[in-house]
C-alpha atoms as a PDB file:
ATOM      1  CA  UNK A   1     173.008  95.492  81.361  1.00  0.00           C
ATOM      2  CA  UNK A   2     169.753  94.841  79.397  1.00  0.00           C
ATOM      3  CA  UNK A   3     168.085  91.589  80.592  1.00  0.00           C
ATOM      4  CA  UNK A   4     166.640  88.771  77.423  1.00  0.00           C
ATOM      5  CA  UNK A   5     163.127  88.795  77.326  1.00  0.00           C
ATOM      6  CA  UNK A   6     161.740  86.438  80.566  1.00  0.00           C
ATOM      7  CA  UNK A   7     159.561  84.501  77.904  1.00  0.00           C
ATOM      8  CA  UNK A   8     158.166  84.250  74.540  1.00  0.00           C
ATOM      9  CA  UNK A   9     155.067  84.015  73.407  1.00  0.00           C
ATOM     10  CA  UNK A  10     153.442  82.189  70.523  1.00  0.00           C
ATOM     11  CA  UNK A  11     151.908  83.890  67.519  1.00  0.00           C
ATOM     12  CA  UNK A  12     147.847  83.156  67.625  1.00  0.00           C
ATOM     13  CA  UNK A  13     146.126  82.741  64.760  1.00  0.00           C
ATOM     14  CA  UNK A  14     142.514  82.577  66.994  1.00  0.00           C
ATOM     15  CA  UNK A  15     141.062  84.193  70.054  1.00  0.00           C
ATOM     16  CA  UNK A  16     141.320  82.334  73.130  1.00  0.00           C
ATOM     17  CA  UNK A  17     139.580  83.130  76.333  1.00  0.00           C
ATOM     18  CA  UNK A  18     140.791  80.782  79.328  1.00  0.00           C
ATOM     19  CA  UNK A  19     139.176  81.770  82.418  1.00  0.00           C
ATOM     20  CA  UNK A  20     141.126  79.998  84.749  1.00  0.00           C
ATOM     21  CA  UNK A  21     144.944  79.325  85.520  1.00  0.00           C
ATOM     22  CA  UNK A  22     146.538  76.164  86.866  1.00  0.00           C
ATOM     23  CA  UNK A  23     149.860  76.036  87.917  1.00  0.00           C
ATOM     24  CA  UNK A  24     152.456  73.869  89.100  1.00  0.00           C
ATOM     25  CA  UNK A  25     156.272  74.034  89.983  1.00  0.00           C
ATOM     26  CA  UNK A  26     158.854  71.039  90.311  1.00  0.00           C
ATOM     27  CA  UNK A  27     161.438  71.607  93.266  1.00  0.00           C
ATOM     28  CA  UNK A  28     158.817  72.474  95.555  1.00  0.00           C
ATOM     29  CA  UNK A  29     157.130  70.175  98.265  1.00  0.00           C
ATOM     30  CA  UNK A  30     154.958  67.600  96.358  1.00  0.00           C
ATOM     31  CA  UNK A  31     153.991  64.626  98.606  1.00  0.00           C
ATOM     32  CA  UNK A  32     153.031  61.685  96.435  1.00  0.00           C
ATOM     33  CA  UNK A  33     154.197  63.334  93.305  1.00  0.00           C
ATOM     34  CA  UNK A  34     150.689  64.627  93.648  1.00  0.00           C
ATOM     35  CA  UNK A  35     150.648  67.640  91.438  1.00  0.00           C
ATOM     36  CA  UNK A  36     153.386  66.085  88.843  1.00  0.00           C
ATOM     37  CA  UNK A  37     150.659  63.326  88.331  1.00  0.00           C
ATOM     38  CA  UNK A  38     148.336  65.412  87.643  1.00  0.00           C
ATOM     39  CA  UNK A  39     149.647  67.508  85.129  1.00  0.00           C
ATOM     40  CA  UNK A  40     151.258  64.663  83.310  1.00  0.00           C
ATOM     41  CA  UNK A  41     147.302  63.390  83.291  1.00  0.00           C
ATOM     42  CA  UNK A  42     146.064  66.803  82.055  1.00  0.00           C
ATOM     43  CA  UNK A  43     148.539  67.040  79.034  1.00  0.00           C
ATOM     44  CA  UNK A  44     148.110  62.875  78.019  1.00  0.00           C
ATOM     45  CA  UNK A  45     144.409  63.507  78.101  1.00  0.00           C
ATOM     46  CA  UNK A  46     143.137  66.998  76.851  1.00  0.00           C
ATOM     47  CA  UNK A  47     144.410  68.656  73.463  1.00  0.00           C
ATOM     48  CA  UNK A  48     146.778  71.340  74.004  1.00  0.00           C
ATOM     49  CA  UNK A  49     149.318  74.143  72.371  1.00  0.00           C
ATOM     50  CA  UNK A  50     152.012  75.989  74.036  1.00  0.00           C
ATOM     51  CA  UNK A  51     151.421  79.826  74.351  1.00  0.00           C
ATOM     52  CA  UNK A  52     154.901  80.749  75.914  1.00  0.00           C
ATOM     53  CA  UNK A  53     158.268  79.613  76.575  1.00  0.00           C
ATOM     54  CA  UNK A  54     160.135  80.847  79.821  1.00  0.00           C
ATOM     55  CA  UNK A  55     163.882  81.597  79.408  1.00  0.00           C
ATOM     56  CA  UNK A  56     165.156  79.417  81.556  1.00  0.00           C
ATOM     57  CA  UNK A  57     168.974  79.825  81.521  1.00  0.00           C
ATOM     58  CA  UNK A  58     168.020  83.477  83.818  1.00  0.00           C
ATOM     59  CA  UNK A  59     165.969  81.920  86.377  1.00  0.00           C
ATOM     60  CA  UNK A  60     167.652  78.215  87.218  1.00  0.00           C
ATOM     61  CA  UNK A  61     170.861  77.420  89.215  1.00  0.00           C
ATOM     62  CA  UNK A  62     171.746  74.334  87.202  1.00  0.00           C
ATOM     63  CA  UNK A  63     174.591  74.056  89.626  1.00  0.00           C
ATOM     64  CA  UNK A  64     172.134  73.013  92.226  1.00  0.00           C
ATOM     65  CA  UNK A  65     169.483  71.411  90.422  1.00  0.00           C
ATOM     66  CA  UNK A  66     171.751  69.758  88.116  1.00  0.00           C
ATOM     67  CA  UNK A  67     170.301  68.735  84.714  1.00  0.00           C
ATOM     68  CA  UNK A  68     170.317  64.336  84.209  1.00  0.00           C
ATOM     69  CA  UNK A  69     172.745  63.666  81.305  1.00  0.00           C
ATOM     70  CA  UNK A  70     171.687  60.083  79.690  1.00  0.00           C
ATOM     71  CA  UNK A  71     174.715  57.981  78.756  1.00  0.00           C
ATOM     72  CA  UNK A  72     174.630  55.094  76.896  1.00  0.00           C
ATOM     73  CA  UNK A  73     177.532  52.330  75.853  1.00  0.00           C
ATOM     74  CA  UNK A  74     180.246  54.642  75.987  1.00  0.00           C
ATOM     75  CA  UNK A  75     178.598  57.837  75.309  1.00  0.00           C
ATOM     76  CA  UNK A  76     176.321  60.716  76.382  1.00  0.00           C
ATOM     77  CA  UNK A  77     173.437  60.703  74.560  1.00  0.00           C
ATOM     78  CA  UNK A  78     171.100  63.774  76.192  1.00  0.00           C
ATOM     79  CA  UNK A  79     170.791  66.104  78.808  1.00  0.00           C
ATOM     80  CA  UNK A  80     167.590  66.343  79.460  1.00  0.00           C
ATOM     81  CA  UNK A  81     167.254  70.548  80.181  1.00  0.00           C
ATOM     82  CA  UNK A  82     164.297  71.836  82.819  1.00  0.00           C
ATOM     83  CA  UNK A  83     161.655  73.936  81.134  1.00  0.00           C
ATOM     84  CA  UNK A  84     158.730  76.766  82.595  1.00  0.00           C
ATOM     85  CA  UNK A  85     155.684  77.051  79.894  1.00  0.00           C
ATOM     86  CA  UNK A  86     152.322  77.860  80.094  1.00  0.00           C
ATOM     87  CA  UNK A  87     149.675  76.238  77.705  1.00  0.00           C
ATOM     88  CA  UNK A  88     146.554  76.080  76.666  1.00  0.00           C
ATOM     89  CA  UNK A  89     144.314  73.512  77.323  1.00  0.00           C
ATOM     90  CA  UNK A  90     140.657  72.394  76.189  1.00  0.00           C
ATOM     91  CA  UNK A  91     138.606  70.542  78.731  1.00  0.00           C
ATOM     92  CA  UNK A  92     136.373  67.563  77.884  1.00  0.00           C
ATOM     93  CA  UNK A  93     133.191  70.029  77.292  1.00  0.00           C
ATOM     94  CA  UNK A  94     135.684  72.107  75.051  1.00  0.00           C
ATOM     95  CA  UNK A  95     136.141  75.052  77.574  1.00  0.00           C
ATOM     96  CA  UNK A  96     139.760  77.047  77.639  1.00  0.00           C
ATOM     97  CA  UNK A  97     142.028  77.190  80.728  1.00  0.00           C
ATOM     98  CA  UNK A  98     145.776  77.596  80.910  1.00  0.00           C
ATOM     99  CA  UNK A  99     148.317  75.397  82.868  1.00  0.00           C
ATOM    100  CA  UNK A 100     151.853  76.644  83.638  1.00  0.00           C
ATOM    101  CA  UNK A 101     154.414  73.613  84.516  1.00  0.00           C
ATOM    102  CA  UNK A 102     158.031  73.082  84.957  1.00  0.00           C
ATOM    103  CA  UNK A 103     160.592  73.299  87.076  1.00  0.00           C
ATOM    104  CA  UNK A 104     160.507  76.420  89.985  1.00  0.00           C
ATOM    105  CA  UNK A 105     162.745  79.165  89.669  1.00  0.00           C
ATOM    106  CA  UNK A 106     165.923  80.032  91.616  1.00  0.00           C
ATOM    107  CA  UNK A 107     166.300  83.503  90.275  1.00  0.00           C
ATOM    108  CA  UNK A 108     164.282  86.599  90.055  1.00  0.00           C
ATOM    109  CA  UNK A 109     161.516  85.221  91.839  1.00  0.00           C
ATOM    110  CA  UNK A 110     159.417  89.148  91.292  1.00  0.00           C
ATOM    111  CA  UNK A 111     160.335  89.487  87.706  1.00  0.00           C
ATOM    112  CA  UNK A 112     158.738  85.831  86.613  1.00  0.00           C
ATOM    113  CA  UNK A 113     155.652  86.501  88.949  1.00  0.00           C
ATOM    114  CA  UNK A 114     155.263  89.936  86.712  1.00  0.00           C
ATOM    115  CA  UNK A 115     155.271  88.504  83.761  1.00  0.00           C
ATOM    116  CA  UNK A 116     152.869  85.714  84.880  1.00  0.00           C
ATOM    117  CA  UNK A 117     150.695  87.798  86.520  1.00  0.00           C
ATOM    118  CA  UNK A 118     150.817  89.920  83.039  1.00  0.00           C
ATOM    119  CA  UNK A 119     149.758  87.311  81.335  1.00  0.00           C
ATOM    120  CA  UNK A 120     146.829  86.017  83.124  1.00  0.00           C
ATOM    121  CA  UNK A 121     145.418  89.263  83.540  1.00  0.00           C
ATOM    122  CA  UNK A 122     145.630  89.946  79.865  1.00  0.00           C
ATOM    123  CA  UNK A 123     144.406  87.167  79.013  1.00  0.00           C
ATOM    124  CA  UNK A 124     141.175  87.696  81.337  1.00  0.00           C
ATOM    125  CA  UNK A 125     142.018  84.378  83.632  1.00  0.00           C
ATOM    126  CA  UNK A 126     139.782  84.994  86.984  1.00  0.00           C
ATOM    127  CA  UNK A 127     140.523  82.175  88.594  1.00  0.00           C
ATOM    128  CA  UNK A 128     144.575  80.919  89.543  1.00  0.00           C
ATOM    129  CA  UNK A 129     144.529  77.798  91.526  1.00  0.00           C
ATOM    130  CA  UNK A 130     148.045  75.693  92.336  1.00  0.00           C
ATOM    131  CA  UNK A 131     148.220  71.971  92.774  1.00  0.00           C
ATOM    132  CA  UNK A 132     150.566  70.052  95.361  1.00  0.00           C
ATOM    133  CA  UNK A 133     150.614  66.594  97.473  1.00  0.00           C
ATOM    134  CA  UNK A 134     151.208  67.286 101.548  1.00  0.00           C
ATOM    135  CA  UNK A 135     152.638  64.697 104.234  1.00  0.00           C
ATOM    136  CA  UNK A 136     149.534  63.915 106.383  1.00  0.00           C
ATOM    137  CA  UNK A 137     148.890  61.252 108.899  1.00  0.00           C
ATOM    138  CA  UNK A 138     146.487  59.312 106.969  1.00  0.00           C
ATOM    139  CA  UNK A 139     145.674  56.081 105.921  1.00  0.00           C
ATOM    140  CA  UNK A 140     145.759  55.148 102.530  1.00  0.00           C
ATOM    141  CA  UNK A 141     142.394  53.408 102.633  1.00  0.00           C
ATOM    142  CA  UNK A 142     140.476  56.538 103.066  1.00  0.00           C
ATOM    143  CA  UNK A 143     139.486  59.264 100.421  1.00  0.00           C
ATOM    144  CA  UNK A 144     142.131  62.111 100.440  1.00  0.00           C
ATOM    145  CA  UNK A 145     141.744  64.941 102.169  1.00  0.00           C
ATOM    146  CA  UNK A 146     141.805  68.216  99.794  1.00  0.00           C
ATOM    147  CA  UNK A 147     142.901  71.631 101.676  1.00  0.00           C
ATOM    148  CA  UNK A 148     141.776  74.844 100.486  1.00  0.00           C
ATOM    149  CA  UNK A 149     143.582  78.393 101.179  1.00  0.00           C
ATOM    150  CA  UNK A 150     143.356  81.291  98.866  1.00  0.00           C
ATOM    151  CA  UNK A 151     143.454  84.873  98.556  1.00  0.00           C
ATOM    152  CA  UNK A 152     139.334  84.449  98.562  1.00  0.00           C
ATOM    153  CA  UNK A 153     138.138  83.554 102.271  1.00  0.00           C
ATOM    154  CA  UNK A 154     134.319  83.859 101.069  1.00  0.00           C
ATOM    155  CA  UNK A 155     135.026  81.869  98.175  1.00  0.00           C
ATOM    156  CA  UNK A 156     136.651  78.974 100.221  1.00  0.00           C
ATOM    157  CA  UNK A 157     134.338  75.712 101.531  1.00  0.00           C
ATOM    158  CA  UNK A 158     134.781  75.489 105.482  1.00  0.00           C
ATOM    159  CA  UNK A 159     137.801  73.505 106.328  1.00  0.00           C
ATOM    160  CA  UNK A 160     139.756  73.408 109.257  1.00  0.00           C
ATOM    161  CA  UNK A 161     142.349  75.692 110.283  1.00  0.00           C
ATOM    162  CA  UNK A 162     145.212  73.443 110.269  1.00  0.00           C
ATOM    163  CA  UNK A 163     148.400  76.364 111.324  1.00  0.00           C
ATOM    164  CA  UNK A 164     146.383  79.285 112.809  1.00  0.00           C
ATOM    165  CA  UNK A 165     149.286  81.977 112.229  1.00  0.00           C
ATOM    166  CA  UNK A 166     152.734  80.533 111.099  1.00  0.00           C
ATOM    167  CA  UNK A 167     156.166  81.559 109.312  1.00  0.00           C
ATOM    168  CA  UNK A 168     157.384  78.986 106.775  1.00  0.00           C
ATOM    169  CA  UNK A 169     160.251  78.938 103.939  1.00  0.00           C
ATOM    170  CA  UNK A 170     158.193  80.210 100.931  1.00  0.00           C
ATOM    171  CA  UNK A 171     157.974  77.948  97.652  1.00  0.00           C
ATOM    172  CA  UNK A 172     157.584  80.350  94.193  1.00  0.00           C
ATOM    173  CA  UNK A 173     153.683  79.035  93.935  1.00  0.00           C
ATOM    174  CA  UNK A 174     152.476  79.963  97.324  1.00  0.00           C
ATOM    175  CA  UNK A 175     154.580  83.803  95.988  1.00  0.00           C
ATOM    176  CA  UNK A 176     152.472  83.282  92.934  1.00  0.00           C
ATOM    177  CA  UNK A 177     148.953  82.459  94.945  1.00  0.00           C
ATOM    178  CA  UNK A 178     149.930  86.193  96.945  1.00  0.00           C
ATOM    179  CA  UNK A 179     150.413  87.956  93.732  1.00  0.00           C
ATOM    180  CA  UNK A 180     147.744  86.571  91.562  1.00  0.00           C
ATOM    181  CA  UNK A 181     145.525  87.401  94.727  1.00  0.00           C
ATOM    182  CA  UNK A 182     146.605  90.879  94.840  1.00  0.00           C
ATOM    183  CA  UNK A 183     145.096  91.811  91.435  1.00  0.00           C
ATOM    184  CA  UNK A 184     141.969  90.860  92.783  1.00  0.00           C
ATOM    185  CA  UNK A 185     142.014  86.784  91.118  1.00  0.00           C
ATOM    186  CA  UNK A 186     140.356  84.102  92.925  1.00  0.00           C
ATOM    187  CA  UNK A 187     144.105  83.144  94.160  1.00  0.00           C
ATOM    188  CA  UNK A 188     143.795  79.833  95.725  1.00  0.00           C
ATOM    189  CA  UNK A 189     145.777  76.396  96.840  1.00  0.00           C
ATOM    190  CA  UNK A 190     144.697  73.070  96.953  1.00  0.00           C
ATOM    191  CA  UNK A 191     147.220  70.412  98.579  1.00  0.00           C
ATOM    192  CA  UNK A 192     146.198  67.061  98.740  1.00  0.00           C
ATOM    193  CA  UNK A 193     146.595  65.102 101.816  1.00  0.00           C
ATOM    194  CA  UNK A 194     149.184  62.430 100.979  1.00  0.00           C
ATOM    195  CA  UNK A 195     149.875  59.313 103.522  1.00  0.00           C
ATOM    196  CA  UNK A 196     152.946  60.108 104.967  1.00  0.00           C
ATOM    197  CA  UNK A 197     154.170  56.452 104.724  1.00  0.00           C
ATOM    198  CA  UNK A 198     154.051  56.601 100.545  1.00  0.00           C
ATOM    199  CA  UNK A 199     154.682  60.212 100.315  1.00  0.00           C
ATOM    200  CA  UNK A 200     157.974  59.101  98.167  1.00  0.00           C
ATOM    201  CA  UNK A 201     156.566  56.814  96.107  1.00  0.00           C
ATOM    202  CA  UNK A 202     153.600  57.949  93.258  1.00  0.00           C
ATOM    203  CA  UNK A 203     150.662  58.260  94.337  1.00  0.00           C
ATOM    204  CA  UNK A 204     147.694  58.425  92.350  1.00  0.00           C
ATOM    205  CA  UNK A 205     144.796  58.456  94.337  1.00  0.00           C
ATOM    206  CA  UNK A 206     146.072  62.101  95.351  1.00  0.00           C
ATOM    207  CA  UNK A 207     146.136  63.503  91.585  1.00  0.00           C
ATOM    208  CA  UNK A 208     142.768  62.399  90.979  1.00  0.00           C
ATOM    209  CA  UNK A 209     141.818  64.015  94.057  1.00  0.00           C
ATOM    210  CA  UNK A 210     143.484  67.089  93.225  1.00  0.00           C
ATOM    211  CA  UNK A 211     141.736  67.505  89.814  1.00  0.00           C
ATOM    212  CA  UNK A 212     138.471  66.588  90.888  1.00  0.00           C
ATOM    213  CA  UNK A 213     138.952  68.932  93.781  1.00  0.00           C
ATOM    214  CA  UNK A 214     140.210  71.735  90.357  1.00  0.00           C
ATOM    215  CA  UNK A 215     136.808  70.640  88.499  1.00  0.00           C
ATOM    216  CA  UNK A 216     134.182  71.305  91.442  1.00  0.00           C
ATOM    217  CA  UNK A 217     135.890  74.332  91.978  1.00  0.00           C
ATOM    218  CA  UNK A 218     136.075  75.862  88.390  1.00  0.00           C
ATOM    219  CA  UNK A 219     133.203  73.918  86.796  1.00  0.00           C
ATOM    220  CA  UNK A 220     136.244  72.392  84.378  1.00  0.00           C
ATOM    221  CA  UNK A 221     135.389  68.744  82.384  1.00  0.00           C
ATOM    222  CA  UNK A 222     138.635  66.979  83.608  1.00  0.00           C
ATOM    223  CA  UNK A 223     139.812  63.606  82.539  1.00  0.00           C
ATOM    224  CA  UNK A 224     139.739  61.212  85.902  1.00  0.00           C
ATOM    225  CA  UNK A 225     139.003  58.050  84.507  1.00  0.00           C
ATOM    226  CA  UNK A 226     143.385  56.765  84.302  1.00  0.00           C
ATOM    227  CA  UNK A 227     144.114  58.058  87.793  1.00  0.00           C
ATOM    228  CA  UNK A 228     140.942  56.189  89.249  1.00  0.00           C
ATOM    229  CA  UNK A 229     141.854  53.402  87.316  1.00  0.00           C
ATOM    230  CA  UNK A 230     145.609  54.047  88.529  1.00  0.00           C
ATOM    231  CA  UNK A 231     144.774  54.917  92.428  1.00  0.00           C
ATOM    232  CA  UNK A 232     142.614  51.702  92.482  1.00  0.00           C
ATOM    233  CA  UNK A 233     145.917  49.740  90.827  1.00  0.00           C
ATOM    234  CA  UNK A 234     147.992  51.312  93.489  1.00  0.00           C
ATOM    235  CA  UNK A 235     145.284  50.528  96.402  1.00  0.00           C
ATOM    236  CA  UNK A 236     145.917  47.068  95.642  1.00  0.00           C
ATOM    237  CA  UNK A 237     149.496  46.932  95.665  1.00  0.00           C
ATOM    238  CA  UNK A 238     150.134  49.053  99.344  1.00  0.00           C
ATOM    239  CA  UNK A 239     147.515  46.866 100.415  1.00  0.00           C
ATOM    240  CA  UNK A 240     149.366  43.581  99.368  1.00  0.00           C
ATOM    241  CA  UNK A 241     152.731  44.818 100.789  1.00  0.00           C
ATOM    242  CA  UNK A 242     151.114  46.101 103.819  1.00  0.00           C
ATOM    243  CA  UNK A 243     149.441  42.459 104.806  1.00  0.00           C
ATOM    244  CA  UNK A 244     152.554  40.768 104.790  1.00  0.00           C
ATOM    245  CA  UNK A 245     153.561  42.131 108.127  1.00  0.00           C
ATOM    246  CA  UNK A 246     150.639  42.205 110.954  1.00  0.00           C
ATOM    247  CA  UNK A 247     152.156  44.758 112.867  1.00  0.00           C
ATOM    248  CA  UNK A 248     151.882  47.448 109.554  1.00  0.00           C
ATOM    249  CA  UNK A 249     148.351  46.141 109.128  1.00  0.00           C
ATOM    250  CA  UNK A 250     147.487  47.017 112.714  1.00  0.00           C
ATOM    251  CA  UNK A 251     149.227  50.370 112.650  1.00  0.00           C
ATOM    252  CA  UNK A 252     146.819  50.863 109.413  1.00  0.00           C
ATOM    253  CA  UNK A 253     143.932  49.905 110.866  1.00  0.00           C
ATOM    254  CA  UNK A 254     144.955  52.580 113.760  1.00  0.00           C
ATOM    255  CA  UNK A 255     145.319  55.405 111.294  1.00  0.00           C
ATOM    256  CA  UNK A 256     141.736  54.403 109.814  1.00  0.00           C
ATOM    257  CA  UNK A 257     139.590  54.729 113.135  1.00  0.00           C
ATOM    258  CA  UNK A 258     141.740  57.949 114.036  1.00  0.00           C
ATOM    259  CA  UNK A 259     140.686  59.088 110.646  1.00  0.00           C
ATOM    260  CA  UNK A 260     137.112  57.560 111.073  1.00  0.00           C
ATOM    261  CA  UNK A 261     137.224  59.380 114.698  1.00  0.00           C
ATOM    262  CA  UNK A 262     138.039  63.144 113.487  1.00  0.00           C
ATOM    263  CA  UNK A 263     137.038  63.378 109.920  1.00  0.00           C
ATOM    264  CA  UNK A 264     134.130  65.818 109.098  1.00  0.00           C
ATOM    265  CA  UNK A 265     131.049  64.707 108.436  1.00  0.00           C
ATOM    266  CA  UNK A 266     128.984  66.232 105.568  1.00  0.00           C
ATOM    267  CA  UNK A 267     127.506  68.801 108.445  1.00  0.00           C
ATOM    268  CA  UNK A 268     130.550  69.429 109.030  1.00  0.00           C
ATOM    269  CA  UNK A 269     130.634  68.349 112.450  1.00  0.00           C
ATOM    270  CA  UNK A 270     134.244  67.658 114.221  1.00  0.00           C
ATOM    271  CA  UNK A 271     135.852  69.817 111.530  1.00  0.00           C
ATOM    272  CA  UNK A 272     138.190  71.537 113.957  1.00  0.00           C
ATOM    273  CA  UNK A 273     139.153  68.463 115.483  1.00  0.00           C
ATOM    274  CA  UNK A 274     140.132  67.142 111.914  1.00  0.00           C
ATOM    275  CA  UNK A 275     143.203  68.997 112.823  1.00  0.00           C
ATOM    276  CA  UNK A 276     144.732  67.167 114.980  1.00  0.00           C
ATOM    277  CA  UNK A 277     145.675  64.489 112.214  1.00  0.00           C
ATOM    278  CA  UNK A 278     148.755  66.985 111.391  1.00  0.00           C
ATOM    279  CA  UNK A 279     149.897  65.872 114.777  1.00  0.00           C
ATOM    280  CA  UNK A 280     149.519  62.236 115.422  1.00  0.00           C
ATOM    281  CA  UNK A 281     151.559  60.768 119.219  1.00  0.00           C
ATOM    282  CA  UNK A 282     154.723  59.089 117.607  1.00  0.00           C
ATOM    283  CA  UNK A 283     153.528  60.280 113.891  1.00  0.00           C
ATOM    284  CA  UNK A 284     157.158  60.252 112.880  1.00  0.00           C
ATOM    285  CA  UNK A 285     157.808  56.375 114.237  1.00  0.00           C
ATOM    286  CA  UNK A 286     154.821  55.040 112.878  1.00  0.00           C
ATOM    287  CA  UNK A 287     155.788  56.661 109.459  1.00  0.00           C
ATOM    288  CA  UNK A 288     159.697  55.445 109.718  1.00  0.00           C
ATOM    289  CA  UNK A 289     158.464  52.443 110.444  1.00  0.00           C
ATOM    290  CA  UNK A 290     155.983  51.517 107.384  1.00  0.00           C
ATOM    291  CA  UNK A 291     158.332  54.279 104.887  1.00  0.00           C
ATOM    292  CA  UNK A 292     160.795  51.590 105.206  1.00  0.00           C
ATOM    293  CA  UNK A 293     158.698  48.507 104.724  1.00  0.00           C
ATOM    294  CA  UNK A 294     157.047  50.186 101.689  1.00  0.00           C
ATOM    295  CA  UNK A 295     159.942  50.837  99.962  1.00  0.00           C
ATOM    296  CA  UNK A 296     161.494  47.670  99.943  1.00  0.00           C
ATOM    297  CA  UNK A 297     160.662  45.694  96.836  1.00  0.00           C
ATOM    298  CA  UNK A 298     160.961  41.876  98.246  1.00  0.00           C
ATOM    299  CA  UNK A 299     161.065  41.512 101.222  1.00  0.00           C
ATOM    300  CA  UNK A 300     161.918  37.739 101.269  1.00  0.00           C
ATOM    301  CA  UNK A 301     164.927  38.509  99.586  1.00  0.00           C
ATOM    302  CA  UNK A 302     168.328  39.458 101.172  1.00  0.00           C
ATOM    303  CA  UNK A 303     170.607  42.391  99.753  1.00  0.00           C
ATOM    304  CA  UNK A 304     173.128  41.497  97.269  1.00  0.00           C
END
């Protein structure tokens, strides 16, 4: 049986020449909504055209990602159907890069990183860099933390090694950073360090760390000004839920000197020690604890 086409691709009228690739999946692990943020940022703020459509009716199981049907008084009104496309974007200082968004596949994991990997290679991308939001034990009064790993250990600043040599569940981008890597790209991952206590809720202050982290890396113009404005909006309203209870203020104040403690300085000083903020004594009560306080709207007010 002859397989569709994985994608299709737009008819140019102009030459393009992005030299970097951004990409991000939904499904996968994104603490904070981290990544999500900032692409929704990237395509409200910088003028953009789509260069090709994924098929994705091969790659999804809608069975287990089911697709969220809108009704209305009495009737369905939409079904709102995931997507996979890559477009092109022009940064504030009218440079090209691409960005590749939508939802992760299920299927044929090899065949879609082909055709990507096709594509940015053709296209003469030399940089591919993926965008997600991580679970740390951090306070959210602190700048975020941005991790680097890549395919590139000479290209990478000196960060701590958080895992030393582990064996996780794979998600399709970290399959993507190997592949891109193995063509000889500057293949790299940046995950944002996400308080573990909000890691449900949006979190701002982690896509504006993200693309900043994206712009000193590729030289990129990126819009920052509505996530700033955004992660100082959100500062304010953790902060007010948070003082209502001294006992979530104190365990706050906790995970800032720990942070203070083990952070690296700009010599990087302490860097391996920075580590240890993966594995925080009773990390897992202290989050349980202020998860649930955070995500309760009013506090004052009983349960219907």
């Amino acid at each position: 049986m002859i397989q569709p086409p994985l994608y299709t691709f737009a008819n140019l009228t102009r030459p393009i020449a992005p030299r970097v690739l951004l990409h991000h999946f939904d499904g996968a692990m994104d603490a904070g909504h981290a990544g999500a943020l900032a692409v929704e940022q990237l395509l409200l703020a910088l003028p953009h055209e789509r260069l090709a459509t994924f098929d994705v009716d091969g790659i999804i199981d809608y069975r287990a990602r089911r697709p969220v049907a809108r009704f209305e008084s009495r009737q369905f009104t939409n079904v709102e159907m995931p997507s996979l496309v890559l477009d092109l974007l022009t940064d504030d200082d009218g440079a090209q890069l691409l960005l590749l968004h939508g939802a992760e596949p299920d299927y044929r994991w090899q065949d879609v990183a082909g055709a990507i990997t096709h594509l940015a290679v053709s296209l003469g991308v030399g940089q591919a860099i993926s965008i997600h939001g991580l679970p740390l034990a951090v306070p959210h009064t602190r700048p975020t933390f941005i991790h680097q790993h890549g395919s590139r250990l000479d290209l990478l600043p000196e960060q701590p090694d958080f895992f030393g040599t582990v064996e996780i569940p794979s998600t399709f981008a970290t399959y993507m950073e190997v592949r891109l890597g193995e063509t000889g790209l500057d293949s790299r991952g940046l995950a944002a360090g996400i308080p573990h206590y909000v890691a449900r809720d949006d979190y701002p202050a982690g896509a504006s760390a993200l693309l900043a982290a994206v712009a000193d890396v590729t030289g990129l113009a990126l819009p920052l000004g509505d996530l700033e404005a955004a992660a100082s909006l959100n500062r304010l309203e953790i902060d007010a839920e948070a003082s209502q209870q001294p006992e979530v203020t104190a365990i706050v104040k906790a995970l800032e000197a720990q942070y203070d403690a083990l952070a690296p300085s700009k010599d990087e000083e302490g860097i391996g020690e920075f580590a240890s903020l993966l594995d925080l004594p009773s990390a897992d009560e202290i989050g349980a604890r202020l998860e649930a306080f955070l995500e309760t709207k009013d506090p004052g007010t009983n349960p219907s």
